[in-house]
Protein backbone atom coordinates (compact mmCIF):
# COMPACT_ATOMS: atom_id res chain seq x y z
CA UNK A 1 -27.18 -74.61 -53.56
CA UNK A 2 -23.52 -75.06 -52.13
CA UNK A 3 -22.81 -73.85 -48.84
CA UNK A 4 -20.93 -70.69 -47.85
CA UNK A 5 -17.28 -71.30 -48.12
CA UNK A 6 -15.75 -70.97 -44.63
CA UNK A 7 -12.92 -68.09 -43.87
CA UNK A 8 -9.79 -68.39 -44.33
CA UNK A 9 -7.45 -67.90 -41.18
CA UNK A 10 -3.60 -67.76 -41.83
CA UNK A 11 -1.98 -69.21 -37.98
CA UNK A 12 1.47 -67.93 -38.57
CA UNK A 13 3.36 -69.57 -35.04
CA UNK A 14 7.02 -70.69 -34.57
CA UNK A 15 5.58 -73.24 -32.18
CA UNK A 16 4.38 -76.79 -33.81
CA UNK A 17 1.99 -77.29 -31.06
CA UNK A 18 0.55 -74.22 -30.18
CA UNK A 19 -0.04 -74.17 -34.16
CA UNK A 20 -1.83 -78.06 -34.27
CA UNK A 21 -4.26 -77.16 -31.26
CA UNK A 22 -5.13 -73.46 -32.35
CA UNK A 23 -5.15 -75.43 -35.92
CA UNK A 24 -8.08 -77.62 -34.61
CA UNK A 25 -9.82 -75.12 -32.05
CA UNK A 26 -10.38 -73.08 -35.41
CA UNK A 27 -10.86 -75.73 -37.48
CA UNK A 28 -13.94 -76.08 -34.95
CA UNK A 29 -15.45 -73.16 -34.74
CA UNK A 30 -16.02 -72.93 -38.62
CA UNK A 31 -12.69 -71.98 -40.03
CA UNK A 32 -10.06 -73.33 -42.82
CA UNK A 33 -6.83 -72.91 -41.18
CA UNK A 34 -3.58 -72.52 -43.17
CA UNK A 35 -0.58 -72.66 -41.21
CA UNK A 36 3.32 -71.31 -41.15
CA UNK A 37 6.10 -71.45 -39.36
CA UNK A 38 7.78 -67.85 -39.81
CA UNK A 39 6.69 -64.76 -40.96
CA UNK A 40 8.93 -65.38 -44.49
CA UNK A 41 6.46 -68.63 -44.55
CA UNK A 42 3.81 -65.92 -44.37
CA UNK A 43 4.28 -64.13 -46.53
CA UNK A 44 5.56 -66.54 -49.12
CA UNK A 45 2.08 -68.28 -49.22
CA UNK A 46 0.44 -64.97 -49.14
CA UNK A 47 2.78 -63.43 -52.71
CA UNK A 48 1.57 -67.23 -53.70
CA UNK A 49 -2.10 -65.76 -54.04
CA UNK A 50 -3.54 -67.16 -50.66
CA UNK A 51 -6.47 -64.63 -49.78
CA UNK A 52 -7.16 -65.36 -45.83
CA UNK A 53 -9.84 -63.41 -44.23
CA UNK A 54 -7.91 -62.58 -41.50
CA UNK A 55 -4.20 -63.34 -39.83
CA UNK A 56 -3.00 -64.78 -36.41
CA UNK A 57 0.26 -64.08 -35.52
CA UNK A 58 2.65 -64.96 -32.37
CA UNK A 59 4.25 -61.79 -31.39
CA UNK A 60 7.63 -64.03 -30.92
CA UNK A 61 8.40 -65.81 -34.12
CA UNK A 62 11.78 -67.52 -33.06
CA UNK A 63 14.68 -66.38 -35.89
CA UNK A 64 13.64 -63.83 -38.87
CA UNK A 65 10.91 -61.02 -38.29
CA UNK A 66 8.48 -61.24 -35.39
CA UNK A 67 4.55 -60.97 -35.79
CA UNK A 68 4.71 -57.00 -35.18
CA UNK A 69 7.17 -56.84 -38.08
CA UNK A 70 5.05 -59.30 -40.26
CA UNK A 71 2.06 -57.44 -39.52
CA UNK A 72 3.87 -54.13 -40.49
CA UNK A 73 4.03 -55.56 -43.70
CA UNK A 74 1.24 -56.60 -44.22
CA UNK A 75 -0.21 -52.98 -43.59
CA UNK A 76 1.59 -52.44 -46.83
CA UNK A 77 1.37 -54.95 -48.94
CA UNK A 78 -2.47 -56.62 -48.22
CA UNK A 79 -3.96 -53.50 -46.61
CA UNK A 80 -7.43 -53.63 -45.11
CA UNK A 81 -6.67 -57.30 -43.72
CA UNK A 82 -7.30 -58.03 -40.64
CA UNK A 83 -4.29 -59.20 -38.34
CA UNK A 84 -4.58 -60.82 -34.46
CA UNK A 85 -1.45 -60.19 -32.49
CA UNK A 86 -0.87 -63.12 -29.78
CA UNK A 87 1.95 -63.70 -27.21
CA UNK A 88 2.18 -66.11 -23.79
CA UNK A 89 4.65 -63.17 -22.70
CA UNK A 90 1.76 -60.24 -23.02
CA UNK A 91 1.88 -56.87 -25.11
CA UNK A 92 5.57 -55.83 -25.63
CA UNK A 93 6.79 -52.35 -25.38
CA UNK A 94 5.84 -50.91 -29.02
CA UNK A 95 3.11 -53.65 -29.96
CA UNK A 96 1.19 -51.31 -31.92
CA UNK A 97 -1.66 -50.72 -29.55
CA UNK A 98 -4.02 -49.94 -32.57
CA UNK A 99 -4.13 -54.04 -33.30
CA UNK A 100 -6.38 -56.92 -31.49
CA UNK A 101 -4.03 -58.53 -29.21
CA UNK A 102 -4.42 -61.57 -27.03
CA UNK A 103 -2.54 -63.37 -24.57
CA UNK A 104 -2.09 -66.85 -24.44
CA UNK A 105 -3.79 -68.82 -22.94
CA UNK A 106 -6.79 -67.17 -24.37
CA UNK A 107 -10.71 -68.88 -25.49
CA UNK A 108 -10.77 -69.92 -28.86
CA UNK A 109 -14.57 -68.85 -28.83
CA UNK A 110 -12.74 -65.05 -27.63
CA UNK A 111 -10.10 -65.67 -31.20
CA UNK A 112 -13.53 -66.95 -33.18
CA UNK A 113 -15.02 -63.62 -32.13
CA UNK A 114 -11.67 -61.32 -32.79
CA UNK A 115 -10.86 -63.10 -36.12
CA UNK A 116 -14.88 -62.54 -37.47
CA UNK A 117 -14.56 -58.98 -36.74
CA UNK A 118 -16.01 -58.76 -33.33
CA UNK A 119 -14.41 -55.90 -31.00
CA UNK A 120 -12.80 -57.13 -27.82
């Protein structure tokens, strides 16, 4: 008998750092992580047939569309999956309040919980 496969996360962050240690925190607490740089990274990988279980975004994605935007399309194009907003600079004006949202710095037991399904 094999075991469970573990979820797929997509980390979608502009910042190579913040992406390597979230990469590993998940990594830890059962995930496989798949990283990109950009939203356009994103969403490339995910038109490339990448299924994740659930999407963490930085609100602030540098140059090209932010996480809000990304997740916007998402709610199109891959609806019913599950997307975590996150920003060090808090909930922006127009964040859609209906999505998870943490600030950074934030538990990665609290982003195991969110990106499993748990409420706040």
């Amino acid at each position: 008998m094999q075991p469970p496969a573990s979820p797929c996360l997509l980390l979608v962050d502009d910042d190579p750092m913040v992406r390597a240690l979230l990469t590993v925190g998940m990594e830890d607490q059962g995930f496989t992580v798949v990283e990109a740089a950009s939203g356009e990274a994103a969403m490339a990988l995910l038109d490339g047939g990448l299924s994740p279980s659930v999407v963490v975004t930085d609100i602030d994605l540098g140059g090209g569309c932010s996480g809000v935007e990304l997740a916007d399309r998402l709610l199109h194009s891959h609806p019913g999956l599950r997307v975590i907003l996150i920003s060090g600079r808090g909930r922006q004006q127009g964040d859609a309040a209906q999505r998870p949202f943490l600030a950074k710095p934030f538990p990665l037991a609290t982003l195991s919980r969110l990106a499993h399904g748990a409420p706040l």
